[in-house]
Protein backbone atom coordinates (compact mmCIF):
# COMPACT_ATOMS: atom_id res chain seq x y z
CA UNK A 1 -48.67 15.09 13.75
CA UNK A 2 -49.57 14.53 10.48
CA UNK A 3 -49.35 12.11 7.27
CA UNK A 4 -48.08 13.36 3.95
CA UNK A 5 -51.30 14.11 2.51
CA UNK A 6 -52.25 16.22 5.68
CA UNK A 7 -54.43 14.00 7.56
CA UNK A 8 -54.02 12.92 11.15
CA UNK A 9 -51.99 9.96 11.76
CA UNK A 10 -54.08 7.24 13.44
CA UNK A 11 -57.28 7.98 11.34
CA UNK A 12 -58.77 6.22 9.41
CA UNK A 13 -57.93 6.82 5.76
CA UNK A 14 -60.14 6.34 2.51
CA UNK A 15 -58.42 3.92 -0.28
CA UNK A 16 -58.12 6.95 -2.31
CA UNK A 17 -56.37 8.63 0.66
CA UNK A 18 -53.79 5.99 1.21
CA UNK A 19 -53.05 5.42 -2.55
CA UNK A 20 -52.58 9.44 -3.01
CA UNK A 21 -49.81 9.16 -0.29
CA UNK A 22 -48.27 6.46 -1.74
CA UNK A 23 -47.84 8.05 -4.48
CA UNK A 24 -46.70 11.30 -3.61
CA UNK A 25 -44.33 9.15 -1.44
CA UNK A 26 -43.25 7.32 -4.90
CA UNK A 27 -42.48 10.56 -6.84
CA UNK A 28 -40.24 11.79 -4.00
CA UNK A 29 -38.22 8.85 -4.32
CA UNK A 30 -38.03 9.10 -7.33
CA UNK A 31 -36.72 12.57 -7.18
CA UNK A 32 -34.47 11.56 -4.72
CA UNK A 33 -33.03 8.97 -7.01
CA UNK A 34 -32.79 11.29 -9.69
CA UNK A 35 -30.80 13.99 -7.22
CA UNK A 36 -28.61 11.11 -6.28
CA UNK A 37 -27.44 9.79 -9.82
CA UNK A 38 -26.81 13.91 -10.93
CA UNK A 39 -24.59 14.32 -8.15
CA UNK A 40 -22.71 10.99 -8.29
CA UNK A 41 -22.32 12.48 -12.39
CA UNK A 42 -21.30 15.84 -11.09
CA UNK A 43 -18.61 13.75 -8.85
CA UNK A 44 -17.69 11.44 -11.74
CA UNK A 45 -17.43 14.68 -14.18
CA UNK A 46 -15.07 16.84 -11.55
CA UNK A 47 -12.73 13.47 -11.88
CA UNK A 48 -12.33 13.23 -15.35
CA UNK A 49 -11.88 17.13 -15.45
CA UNK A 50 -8.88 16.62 -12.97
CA UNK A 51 -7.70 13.84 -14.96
CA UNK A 52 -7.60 15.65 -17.71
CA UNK A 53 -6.10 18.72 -16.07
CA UNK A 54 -3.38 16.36 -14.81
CA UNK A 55 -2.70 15.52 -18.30
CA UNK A 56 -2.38 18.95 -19.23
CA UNK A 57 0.25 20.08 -16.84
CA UNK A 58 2.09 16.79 -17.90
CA UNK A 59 2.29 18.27 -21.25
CA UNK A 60 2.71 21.69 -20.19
CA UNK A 61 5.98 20.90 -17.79
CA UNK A 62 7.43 19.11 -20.44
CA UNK A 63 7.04 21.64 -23.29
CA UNK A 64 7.85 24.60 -21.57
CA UNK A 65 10.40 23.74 -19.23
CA UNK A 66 12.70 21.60 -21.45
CA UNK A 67 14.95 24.59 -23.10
CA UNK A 68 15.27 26.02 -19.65
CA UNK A 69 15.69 23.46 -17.29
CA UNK A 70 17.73 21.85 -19.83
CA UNK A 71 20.19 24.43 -19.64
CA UNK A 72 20.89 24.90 -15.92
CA UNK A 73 20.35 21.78 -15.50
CA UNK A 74 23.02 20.27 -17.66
CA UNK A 75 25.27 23.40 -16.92
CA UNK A 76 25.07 22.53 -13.41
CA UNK A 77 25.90 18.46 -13.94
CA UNK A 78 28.93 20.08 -15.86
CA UNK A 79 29.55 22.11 -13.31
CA UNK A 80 29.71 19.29 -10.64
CA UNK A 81 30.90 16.47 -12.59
CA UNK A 82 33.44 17.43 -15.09
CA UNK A 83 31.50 15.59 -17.60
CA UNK A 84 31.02 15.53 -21.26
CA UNK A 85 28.20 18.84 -22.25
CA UNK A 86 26.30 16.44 -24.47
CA UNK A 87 26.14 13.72 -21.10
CA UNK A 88 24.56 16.47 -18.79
CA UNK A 89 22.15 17.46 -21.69
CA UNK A 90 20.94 13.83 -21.58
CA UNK A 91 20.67 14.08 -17.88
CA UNK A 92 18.74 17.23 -17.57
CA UNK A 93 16.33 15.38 -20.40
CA UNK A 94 15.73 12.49 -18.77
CA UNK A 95 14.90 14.48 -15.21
CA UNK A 96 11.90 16.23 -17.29
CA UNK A 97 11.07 12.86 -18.47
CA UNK A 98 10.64 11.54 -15.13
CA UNK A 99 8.98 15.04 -14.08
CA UNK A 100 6.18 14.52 -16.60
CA UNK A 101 5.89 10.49 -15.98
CA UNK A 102 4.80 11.10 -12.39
CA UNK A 103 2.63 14.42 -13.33
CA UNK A 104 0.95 11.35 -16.18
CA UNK A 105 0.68 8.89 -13.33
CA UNK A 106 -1.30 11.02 -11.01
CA UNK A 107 -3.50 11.82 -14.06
CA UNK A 108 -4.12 8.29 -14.81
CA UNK A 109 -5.03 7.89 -11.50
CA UNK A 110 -7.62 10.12 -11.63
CA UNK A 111 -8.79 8.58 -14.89
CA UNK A 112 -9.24 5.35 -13.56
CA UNK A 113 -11.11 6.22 -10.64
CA UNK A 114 -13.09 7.91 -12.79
CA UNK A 115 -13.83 5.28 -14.63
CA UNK A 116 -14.37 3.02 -11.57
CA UNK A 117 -17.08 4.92 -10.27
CA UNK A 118 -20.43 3.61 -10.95
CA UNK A 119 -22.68 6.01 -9.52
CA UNK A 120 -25.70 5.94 -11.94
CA UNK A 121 -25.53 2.10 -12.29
CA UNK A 122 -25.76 2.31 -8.44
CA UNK A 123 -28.86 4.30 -8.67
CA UNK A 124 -30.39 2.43 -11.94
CA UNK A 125 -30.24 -0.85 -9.44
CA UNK A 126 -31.60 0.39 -6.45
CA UNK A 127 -34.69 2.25 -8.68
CA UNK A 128 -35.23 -1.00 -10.10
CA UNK A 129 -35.22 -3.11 -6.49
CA UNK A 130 -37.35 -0.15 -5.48
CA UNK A 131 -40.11 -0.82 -8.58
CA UNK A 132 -39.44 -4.62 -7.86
CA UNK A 133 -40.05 -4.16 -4.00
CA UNK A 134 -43.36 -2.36 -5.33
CA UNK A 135 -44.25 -4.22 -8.22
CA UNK A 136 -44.61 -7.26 -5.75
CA UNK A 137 -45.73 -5.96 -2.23
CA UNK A 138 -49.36 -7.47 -1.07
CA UNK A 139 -51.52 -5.22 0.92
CA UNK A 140 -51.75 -6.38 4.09
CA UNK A 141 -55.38 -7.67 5.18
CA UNK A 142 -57.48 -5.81 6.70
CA UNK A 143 -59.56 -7.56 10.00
CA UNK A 144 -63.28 -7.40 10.18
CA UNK A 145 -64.82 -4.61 12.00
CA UNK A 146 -66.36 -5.54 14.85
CA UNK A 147 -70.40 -5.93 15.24
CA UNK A 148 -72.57 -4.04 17.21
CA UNK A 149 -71.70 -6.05 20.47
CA UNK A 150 -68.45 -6.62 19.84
CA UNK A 151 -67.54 -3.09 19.46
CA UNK A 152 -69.38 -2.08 22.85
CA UNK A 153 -67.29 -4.75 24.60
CA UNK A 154 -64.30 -3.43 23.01
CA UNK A 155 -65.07 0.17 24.22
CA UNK A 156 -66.22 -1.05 27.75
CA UNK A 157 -62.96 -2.47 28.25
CA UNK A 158 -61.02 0.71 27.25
CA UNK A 159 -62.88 2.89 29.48
């Protein structure tokens, strides 16, 4: 097994050593940030595009489907109820209405979770607790190697 620069765990490592991995360990969490807020965008985008989508059918349904559904619609209330032509044109009107007021609703919806979302302002706050962390962490201290003596006791009483 290995460290990310490539040498050995449990060795000893040089200053230099230590600080290129902790670097290299720094950029890739950086990257990963960055990968993180693009896809939370790419998420955010998709929602707003169905949103607006949403909207579109709303005013698509009620454009083209007013002379038509108007028609059968208020021939068929006629047909049922007896009633007055211009009543059942009102009717089949108002049906559209409602038609279009839902397809709106979902598309608000949509907007406003859109707009909830707060993927990069997630990922702006935990890159800054991240440089924060970093900005204040103390290296740990090191303890004194041991003197001659000391050192042959130590490997005596591995052995």
């Amino acid at each position: 097994m290995s460290a990310p620069d490539g040498s050995p765990v449990g060795a000893e490592r040089s200053i230099g050593q230590l600080f290129a991995s902790a670097t290299t360990e720094l950029s890739a969490l950086v990257h990963d940030e960055i990968a993180l807020a693009k896809a939370q965008l790419k998420r955010d985008v998709k929602r707003g595009a169905t949103s607006g989508g949403a909207f579109s059918a709303a005013g698509a349904v009620l454009l083209f489907s007013l002379p038509m559904l108007n028609f059968a619609l208020a021939y068929g209330i006629r047909t049922w109820s007896g009633w007055n032509l211009a009543v059942c044109f009102l009717l089949s009107f108002a049906a559209n209405v409602v038609v279009a007021l839902l397809l709106a609703l979902i598309g608000l919806v949509f907007a406003k979770k859109a707009k909830k979302a707060k993927g990069p302002q997630k990922v702006a706050a935990s890159m800054k607790e991240s440089a924060g962390v970093l900005q204040h962490a103390k290296p740990h201290p090191r303890q004194a190697q041991p003197t001659g003596t000391e050192a042959e006791a130590v490997a005596r009483s591995s052995s």
